[in-house]
C-alpha atoms as a PDB file:
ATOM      1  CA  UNK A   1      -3.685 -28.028 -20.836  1.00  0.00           C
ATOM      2  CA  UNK A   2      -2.564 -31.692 -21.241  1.00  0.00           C
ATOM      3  CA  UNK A   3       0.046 -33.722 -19.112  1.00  0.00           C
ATOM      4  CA  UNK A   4       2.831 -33.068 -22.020  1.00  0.00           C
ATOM      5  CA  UNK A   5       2.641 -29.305 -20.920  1.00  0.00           C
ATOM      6  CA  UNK A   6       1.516 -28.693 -17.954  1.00  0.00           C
ATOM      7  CA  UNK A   7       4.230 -26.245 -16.196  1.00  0.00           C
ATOM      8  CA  UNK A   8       6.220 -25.908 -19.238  1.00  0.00           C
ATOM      9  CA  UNK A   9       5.088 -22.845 -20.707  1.00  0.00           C
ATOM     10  CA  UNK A  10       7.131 -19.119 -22.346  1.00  0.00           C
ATOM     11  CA  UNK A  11       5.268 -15.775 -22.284  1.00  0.00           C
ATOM     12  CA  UNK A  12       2.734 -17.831 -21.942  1.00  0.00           C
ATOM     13  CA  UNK A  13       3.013 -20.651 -24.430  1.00  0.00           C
ATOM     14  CA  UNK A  14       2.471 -24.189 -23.926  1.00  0.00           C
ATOM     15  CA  UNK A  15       5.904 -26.102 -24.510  1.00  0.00           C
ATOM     16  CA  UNK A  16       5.637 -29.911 -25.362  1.00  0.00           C
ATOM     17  CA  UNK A  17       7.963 -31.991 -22.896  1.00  0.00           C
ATOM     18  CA  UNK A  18       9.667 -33.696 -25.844  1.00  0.00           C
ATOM     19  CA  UNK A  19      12.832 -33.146 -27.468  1.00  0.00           C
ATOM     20  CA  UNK A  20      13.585 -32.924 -31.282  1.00  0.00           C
ATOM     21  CA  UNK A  21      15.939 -36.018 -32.598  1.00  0.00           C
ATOM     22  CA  UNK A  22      18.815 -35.434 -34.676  1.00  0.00           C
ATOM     23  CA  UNK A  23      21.128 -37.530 -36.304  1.00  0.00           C
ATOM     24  CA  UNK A  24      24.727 -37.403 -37.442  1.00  0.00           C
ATOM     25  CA  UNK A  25      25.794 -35.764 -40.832  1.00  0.00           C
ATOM     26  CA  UNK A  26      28.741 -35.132 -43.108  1.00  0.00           C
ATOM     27  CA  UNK A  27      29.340 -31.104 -43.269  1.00  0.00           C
ATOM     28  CA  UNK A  28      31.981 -28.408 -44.615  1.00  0.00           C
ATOM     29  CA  UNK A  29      31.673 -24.623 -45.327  1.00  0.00           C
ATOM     30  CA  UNK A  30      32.309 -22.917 -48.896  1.00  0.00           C
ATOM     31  CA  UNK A  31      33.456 -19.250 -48.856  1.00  0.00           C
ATOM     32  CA  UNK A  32      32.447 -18.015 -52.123  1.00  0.00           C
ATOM     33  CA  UNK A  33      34.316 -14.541 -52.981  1.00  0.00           C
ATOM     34  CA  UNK A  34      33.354 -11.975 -55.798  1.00  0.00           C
ATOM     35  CA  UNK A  35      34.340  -8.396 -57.384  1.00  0.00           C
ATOM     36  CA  UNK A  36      31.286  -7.639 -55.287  1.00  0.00           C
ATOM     37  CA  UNK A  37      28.809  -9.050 -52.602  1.00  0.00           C
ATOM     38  CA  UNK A  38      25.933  -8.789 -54.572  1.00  0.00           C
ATOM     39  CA  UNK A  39      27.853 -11.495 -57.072  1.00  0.00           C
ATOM     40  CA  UNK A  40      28.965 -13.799 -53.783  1.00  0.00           C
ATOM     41  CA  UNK A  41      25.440 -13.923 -52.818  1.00  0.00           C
ATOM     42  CA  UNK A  42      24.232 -14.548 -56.360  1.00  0.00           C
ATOM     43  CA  UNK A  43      26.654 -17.946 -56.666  1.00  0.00           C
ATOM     44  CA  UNK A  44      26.097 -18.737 -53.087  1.00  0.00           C
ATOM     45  CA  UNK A  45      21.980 -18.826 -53.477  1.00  0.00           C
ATOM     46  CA  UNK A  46      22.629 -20.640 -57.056  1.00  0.00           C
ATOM     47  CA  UNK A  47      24.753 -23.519 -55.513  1.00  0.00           C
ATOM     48  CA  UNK A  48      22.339 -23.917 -52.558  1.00  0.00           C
ATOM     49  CA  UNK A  49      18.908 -24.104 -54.994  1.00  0.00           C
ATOM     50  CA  UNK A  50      17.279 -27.282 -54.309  1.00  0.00           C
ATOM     51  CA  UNK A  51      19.303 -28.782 -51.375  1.00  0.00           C
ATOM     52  CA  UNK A  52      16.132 -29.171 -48.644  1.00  0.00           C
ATOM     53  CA  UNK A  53      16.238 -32.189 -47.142  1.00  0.00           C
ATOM     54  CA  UNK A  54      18.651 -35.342 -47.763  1.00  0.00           C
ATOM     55  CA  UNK A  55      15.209 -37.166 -48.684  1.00  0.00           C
ATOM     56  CA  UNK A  56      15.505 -36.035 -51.800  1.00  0.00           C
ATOM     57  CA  UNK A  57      18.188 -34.109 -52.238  1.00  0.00           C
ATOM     58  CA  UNK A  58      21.747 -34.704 -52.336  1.00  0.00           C
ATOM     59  CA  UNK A  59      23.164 -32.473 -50.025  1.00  0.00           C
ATOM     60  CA  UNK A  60      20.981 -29.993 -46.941  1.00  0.00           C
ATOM     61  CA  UNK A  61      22.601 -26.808 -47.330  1.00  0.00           C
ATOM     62  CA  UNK A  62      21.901 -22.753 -47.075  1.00  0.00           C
ATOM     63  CA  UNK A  63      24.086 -19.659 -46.580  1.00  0.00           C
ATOM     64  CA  UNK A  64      25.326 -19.102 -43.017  1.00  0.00           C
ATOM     65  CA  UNK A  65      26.232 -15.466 -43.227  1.00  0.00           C
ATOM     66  CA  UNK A  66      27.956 -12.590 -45.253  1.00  0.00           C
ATOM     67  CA  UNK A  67      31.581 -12.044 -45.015  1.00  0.00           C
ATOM     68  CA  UNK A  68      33.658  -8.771 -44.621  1.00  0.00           C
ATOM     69  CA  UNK A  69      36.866  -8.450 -47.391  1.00  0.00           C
ATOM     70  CA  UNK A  70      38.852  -9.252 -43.964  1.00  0.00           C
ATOM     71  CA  UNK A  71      37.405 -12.422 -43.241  1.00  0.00           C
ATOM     72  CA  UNK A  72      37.917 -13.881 -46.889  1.00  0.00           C
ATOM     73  CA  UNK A  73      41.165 -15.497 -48.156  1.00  0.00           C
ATOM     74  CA  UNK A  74      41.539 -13.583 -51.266  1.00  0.00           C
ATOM     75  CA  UNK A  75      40.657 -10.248 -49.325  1.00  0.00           C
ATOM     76  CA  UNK A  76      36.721  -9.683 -51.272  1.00  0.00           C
ATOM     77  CA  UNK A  77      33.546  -9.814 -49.986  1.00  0.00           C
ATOM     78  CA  UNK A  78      32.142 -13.293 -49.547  1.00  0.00           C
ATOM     79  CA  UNK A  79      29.318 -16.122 -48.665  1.00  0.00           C
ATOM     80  CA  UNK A  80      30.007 -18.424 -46.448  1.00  0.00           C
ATOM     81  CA  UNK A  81      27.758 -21.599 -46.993  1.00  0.00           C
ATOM     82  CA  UNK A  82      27.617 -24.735 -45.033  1.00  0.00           C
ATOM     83  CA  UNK A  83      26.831 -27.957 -46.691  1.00  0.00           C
ATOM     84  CA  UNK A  84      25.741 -31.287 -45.433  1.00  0.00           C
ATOM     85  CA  UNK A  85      25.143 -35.205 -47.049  1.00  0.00           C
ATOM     86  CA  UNK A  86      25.098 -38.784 -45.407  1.00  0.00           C
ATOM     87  CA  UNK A  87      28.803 -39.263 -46.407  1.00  0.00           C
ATOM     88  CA  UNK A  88      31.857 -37.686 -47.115  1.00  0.00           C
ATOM     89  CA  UNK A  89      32.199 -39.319 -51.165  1.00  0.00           C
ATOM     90  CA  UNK A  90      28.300 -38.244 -51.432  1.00  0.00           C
ATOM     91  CA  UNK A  91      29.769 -34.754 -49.902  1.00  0.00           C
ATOM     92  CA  UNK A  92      32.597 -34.711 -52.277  1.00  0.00           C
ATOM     93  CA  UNK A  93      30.823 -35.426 -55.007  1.00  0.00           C
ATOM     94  CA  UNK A  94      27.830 -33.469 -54.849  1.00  0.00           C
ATOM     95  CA  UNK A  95      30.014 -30.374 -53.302  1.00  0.00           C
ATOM     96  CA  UNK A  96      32.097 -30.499 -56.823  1.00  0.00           C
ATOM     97  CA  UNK A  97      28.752 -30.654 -59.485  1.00  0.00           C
ATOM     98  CA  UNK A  98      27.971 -27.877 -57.555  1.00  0.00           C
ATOM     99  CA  UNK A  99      30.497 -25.526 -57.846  1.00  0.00           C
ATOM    100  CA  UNK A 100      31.641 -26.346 -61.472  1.00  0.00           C
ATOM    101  CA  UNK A 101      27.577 -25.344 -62.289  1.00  0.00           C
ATOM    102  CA  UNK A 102      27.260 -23.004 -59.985  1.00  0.00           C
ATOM    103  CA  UNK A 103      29.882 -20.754 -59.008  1.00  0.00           C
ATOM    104  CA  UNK A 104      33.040 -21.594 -61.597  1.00  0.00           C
ATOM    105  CA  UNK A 105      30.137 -20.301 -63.924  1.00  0.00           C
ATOM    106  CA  UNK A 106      29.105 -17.180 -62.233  1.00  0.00           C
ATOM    107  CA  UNK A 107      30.967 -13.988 -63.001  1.00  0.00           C
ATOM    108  CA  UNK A 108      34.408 -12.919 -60.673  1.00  0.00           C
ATOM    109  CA  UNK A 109      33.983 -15.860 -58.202  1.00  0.00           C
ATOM    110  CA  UNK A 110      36.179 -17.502 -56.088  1.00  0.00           C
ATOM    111  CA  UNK A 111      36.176 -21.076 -53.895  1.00  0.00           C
ATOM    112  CA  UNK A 112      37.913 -21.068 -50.554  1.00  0.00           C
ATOM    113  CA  UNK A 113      37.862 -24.128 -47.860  1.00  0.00           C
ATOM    114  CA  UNK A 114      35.622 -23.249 -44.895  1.00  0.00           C
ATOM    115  CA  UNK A 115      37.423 -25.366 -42.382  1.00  0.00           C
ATOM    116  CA  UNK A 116      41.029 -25.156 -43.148  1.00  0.00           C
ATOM    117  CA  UNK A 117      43.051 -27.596 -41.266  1.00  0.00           C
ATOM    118  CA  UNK A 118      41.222 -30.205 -41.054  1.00  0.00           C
ATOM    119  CA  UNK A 119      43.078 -33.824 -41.031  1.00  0.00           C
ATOM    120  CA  UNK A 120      43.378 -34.876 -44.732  1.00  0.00           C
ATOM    121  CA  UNK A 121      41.476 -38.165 -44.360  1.00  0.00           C
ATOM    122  CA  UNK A 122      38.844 -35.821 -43.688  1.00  0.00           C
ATOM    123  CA  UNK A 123      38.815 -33.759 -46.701  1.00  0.00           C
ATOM    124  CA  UNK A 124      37.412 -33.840 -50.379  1.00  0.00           C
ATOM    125  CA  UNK A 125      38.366 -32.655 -53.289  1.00  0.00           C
ATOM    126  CA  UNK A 126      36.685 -29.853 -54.949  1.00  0.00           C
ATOM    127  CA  UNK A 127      39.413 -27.820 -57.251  1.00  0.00           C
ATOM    128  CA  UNK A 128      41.189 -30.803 -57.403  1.00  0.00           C
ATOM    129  CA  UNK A 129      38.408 -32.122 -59.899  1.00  0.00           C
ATOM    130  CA  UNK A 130      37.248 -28.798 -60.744  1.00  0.00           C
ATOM    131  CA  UNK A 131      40.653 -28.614 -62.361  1.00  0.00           C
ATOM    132  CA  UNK A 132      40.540 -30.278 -65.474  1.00  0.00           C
ATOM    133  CA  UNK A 133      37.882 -27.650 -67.064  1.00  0.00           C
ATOM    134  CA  UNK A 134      41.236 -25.776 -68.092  1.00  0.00           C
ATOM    135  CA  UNK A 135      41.953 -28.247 -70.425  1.00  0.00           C
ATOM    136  CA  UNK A 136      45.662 -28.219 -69.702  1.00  0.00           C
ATOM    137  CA  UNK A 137      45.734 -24.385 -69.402  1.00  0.00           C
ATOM    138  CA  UNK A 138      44.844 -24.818 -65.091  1.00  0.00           C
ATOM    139  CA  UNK A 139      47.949 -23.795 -62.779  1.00  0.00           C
ATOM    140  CA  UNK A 140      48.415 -24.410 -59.312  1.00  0.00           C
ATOM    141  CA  UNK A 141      49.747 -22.459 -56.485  1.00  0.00           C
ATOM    142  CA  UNK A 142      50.499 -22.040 -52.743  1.00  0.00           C
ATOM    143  CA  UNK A 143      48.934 -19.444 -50.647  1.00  0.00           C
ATOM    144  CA  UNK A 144      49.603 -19.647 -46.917  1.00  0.00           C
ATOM    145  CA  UNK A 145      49.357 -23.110 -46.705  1.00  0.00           C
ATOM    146  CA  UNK A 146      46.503 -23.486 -48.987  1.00  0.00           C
ATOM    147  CA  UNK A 147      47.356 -25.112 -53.033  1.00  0.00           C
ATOM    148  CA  UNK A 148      44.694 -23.497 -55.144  1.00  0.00           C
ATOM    149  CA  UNK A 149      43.968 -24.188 -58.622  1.00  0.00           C
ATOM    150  CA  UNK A 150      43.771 -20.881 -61.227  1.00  0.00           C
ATOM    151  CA  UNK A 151      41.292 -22.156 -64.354  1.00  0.00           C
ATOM    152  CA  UNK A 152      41.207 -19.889 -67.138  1.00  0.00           C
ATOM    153  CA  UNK A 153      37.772 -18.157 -67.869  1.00  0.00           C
ATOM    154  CA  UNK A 154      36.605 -15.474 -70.246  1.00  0.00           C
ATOM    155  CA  UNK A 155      36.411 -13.072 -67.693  1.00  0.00           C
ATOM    156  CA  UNK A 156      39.834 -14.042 -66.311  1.00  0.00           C
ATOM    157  CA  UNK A 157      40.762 -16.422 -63.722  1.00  0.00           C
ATOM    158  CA  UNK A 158      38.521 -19.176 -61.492  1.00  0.00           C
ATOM    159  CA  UNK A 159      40.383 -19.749 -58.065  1.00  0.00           C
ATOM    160  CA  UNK A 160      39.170 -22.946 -56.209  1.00  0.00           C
ATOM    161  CA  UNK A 161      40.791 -24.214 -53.466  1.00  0.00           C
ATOM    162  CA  UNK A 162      42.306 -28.169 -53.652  1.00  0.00           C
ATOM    163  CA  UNK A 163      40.783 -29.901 -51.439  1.00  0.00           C
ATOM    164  CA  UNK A 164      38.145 -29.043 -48.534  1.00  0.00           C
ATOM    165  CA  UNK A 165      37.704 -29.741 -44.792  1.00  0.00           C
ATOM    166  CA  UNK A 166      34.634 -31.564 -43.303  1.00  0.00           C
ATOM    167  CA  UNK A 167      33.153 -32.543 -39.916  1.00  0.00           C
ATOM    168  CA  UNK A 168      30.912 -35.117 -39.009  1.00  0.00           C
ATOM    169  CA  UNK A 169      27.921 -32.388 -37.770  1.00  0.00           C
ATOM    170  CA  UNK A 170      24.432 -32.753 -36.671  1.00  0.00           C
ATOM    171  CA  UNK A 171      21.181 -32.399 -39.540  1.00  0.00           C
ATOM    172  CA  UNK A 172      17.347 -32.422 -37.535  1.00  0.00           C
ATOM    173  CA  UNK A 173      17.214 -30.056 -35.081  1.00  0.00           C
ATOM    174  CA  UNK A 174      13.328 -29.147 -35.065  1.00  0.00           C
ATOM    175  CA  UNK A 175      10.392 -26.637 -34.088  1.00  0.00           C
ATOM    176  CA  UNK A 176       7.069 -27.393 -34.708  1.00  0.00           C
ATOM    177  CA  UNK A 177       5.275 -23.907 -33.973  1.00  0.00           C
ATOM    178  CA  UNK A 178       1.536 -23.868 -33.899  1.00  0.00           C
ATOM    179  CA  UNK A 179      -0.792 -20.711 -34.305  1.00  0.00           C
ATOM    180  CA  UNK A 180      -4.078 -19.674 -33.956  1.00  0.00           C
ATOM    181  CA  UNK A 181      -3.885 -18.696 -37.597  1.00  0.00           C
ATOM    182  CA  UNK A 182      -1.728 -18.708 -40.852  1.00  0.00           C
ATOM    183  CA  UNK A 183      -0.780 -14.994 -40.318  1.00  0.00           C
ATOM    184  CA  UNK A 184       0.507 -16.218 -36.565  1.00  0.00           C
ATOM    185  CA  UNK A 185       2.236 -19.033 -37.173  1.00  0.00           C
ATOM    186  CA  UNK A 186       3.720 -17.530 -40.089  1.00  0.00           C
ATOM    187  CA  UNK A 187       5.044 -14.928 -38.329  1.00  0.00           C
ATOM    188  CA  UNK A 188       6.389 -16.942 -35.232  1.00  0.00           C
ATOM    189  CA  UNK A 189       8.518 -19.030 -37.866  1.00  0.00           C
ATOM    190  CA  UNK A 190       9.938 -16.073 -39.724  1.00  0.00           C
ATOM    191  CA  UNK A 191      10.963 -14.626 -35.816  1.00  0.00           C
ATOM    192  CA  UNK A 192      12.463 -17.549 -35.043  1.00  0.00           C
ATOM    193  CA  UNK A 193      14.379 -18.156 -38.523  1.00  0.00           C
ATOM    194  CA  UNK A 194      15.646 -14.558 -37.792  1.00  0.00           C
ATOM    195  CA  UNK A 195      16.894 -15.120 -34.398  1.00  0.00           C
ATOM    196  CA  UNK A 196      18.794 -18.263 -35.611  1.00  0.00           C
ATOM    197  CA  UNK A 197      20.589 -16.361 -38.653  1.00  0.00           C
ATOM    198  CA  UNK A 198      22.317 -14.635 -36.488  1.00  0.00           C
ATOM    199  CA  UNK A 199      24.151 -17.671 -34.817  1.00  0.00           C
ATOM    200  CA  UNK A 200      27.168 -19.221 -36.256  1.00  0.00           C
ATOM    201  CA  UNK A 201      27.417 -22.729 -37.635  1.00  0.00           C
ATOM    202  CA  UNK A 202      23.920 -23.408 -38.112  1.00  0.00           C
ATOM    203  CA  UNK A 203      21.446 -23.105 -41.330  1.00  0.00           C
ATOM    204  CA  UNK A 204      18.270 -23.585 -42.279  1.00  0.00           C
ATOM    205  CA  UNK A 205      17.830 -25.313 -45.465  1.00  0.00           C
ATOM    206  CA  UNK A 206      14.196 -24.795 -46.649  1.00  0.00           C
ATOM    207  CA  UNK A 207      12.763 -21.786 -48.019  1.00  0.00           C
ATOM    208  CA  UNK A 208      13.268 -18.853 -45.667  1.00  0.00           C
ATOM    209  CA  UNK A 209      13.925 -21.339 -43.102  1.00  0.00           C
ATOM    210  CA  UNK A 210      10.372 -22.695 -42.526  1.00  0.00           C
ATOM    211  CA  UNK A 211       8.684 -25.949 -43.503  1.00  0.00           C
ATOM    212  CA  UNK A 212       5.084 -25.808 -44.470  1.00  0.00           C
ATOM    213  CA  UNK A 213       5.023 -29.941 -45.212  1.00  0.00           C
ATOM    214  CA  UNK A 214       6.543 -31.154 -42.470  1.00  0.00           C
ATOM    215  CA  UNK A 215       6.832 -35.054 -42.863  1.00  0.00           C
ATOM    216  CA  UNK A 216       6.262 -38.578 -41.043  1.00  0.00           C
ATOM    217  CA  UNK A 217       8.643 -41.203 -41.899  1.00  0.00           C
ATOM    218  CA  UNK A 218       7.468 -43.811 -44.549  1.00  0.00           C
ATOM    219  CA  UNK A 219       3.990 -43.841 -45.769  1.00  0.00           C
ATOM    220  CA  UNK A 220       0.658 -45.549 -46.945  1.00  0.00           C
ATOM    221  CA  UNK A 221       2.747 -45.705 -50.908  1.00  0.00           C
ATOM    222  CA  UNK A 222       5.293 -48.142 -50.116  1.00  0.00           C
ATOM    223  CA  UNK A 223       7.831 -46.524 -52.110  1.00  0.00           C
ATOM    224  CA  UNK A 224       7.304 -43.348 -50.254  1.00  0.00           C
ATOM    225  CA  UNK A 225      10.372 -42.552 -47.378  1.00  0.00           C
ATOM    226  CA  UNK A 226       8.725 -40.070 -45.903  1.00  0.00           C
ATOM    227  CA  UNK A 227       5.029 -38.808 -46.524  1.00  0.00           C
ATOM    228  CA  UNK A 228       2.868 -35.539 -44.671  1.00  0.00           C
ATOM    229  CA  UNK A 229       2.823 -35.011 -40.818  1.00  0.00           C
ATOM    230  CA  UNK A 230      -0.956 -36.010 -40.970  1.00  0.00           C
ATOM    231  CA  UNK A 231      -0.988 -35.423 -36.895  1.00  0.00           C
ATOM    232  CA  UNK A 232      -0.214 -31.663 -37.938  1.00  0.00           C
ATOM    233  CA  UNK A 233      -2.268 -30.985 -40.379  1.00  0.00           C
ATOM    234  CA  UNK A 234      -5.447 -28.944 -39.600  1.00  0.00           C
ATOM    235  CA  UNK A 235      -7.835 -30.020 -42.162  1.00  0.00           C
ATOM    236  CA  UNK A 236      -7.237 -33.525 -41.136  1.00  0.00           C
ATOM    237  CA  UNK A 237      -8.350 -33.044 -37.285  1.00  0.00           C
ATOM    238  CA  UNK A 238     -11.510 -35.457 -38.255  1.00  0.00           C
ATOM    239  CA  UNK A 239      -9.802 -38.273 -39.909  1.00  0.00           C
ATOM    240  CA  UNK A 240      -6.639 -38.696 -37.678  1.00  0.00           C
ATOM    241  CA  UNK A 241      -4.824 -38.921 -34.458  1.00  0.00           C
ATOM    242  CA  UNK A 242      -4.349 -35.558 -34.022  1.00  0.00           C
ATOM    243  CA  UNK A 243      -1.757 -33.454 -31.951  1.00  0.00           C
ATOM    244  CA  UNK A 244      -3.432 -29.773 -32.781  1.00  0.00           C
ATOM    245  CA  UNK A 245      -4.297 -27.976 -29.907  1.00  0.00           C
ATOM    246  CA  UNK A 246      -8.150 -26.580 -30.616  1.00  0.00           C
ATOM    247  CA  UNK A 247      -7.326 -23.315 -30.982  1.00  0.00           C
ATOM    248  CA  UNK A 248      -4.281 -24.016 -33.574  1.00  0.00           C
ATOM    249  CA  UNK A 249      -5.255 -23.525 -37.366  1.00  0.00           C
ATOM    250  CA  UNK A 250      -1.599 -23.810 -38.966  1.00  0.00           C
ATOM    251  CA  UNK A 251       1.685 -24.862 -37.976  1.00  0.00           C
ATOM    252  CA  UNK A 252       5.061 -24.529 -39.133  1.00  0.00           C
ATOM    253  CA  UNK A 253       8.315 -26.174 -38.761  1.00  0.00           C
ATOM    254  CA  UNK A 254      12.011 -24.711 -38.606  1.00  0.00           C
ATOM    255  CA  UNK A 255      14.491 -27.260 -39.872  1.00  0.00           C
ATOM    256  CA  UNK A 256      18.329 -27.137 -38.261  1.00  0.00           C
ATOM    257  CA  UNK A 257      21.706 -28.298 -39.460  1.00  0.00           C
ATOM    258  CA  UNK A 258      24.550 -27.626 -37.474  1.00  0.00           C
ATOM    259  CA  UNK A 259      28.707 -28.159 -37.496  1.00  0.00           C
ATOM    260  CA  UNK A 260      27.865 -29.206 -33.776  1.00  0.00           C
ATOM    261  CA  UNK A 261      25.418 -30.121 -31.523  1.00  0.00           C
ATOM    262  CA  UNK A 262      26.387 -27.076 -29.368  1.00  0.00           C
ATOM    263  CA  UNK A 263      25.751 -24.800 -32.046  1.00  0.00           C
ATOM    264  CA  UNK A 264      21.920 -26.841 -32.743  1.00  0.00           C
ATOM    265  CA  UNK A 265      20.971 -26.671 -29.592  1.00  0.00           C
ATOM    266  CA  UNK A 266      22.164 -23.164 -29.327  1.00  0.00           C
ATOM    267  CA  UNK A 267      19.833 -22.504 -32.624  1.00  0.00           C
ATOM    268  CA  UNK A 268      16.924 -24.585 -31.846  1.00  0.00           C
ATOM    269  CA  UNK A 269      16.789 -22.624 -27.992  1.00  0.00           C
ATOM    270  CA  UNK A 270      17.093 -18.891 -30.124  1.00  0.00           C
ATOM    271  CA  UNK A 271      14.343 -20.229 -31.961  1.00  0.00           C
ATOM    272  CA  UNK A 272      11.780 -21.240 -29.474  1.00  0.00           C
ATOM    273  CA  UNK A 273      12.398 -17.840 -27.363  1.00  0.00           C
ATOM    274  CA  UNK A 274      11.692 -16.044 -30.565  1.00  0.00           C
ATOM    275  CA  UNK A 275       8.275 -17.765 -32.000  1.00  0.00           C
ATOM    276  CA  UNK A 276       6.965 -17.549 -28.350  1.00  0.00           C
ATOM    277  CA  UNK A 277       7.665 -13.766 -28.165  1.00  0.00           C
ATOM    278  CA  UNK A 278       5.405 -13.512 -31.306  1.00  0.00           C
ATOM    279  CA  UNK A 279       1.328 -12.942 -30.416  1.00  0.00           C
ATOM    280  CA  UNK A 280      -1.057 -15.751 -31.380  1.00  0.00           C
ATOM    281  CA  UNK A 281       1.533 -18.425 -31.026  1.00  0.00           C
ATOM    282  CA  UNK A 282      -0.521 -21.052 -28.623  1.00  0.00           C
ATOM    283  CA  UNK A 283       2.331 -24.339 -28.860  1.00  0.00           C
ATOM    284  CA  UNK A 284       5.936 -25.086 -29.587  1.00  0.00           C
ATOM    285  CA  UNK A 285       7.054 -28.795 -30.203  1.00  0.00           C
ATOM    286  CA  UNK A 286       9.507 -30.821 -31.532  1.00  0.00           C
ATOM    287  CA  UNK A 287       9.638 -34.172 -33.951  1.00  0.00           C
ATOM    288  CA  UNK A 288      10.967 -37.062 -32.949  1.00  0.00           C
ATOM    289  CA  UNK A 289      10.677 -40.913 -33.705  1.00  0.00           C
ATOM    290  CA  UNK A 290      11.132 -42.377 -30.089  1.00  0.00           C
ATOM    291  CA  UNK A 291      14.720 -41.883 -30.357  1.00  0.00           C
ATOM    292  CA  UNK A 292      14.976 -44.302 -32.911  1.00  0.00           C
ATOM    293  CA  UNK A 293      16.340 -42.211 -35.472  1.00  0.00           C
ATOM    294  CA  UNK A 294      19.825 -40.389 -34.307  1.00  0.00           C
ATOM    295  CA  UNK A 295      21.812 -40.275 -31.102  1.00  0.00           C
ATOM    296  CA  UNK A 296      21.411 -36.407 -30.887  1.00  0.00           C
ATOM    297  CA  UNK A 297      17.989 -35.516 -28.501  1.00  0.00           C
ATOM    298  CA  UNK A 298      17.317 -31.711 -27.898  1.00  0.00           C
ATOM    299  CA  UNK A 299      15.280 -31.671 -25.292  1.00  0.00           C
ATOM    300  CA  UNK A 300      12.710 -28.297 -25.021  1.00  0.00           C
ATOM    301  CA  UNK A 301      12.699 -28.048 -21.439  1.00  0.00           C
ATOM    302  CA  UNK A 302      16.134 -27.550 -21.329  1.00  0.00           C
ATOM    303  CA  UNK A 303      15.776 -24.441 -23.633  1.00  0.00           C
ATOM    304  CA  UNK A 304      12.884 -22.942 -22.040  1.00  0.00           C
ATOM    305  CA  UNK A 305      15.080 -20.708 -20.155  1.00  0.00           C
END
């Protein structure tokens, strides 16, 4: 066992003495409605397709959980999706393209503001651009407090909501979990993207929550931002500085945003407990770049317990 570890340790699993670093992000929640929840979920996975990482994406974002007809404005089942970007006119802007594509075009939908009462210098405007698709034909109206455009369709009517609240949240929250084979480490990350499903606030934006490239910042290409985590990777043990334990053969990485730090650290501590419940799980760490990249620094042996 090396200094980092020794007498941190889970069911038996050596935890780094590191923390993952986060850094501050622009976020708001969607609540996508439909006839059904089959169509909700249909739009909400649509409009969250290729929104990974802020590296090369314009927005993080995922679905945060299913919602009950009671919990939605217009009284159907919904989605409700958290979305994140740098800044709130990157937000706004990326937020509308993908509703217009992606849910005023899927059948029955609706678009409802996530964080209703927010202060309006902290809003966008979604419906408020989406508007103008009517070609004349949109109306408005009032709904408790909320103005929502109706745009014609051919199945009827697209309601989107005006304008939408945001926060300024956290994106980065990180587990590196290594096992003694694919299978294992596999497993460990699907646990742990389980466990943190069930928490509110908090997504995981790559596929089924887990990262299989997990990156370095910058690279050997100079017009590379980011470029593999070579320290991680097990078929490169001979040719770099590596961080592998000697029994570890894979590793994967589960990838937090959150409205809040609470609600990270909250994820990123569900997590851990989960992948180091799983068998053949021999490490959990974190990423970080010295604390030179965000203010936010989740610190593992404060979620040990």
């Amino acid at each position: 066992m090396s200094a980092e570890t020794a007498g941190l340790q889970r069911n038996g699993v050596d935890i780094v003495d590191t923390f993952a670093e986060a850094f501050p992000i622009t976020g708001t929640r969607v609540i996508i409605t439909a006839i059904t929840a089959k169509w909700a979920r249909v739009a909400a996975m649509v409009m969250t397709g290729n929104a990974t990482s802020v590296i090369a994406c314009d927005v993080e974002a995922a679905i945060e959980r299913g919602l009950s007809p009671d919990e939605t404005p217009d009284g159907r089942p919904g989605i409700s999706v958290l979305v994140f970007a740098f800044s709130r006119d990157s937000l706004g802007k990326a937020l509308a393209g993908r509703v217009g594509q992606s849910v005023l075009t899927c059948p029955t939908t609706g678009c409802y503001n996530g964080l209703f009462g927010a202060p309006k210098d902290k809003q966008i405007s979604v419906g408020g651009q989406l508007r103008f698709f009517g070609d004349s034909h949109q109306s408005s109206k009032r709904l408790e407090g909320r103005r929502l455009w109706r745009i014609p369709v051919m199945d009827g009517e697209f309601v989107c909501e005006d304008r939408f609240g945001t926060v300024k949240g956290v994106a980065g929250g990180n587990l590196l979990i290594c096992g003694v084979d694919q299978a294992a480490a596999l497993s460990a990350a699907e646990h742990a993207a389980r466990a943190i499903r069930h928490l509110p606030d908090v997504i995981l934006p790559f596929p089924g929550g887990i990262v299989r490239s997990g990156s370095k910042v910058g690279s050997k290409y100079k017009k590379l931002k980011a470029s593999t985590n070579d320290a991680y990777c097990p078929t490169l043990r001979a040719v770099v500085e590596s961080e592998l334990p000697a029994e570890a053969q894979a590793v994967y990485e589960i990838v937090i945003d959150g409205l809040s730090p609470e609600a990270v650290r909250a994820a990123m501590r569900a997590g851990l407990h989960a992948a180091c419940d799983t068998p053949g799980v021999v490490r959990v760490t974190a990423g970080n770049y010295g604390g030179k990249l965000g203010p936010f620094h989740f610190h593992l042996r404060e979620l040990i317990d």
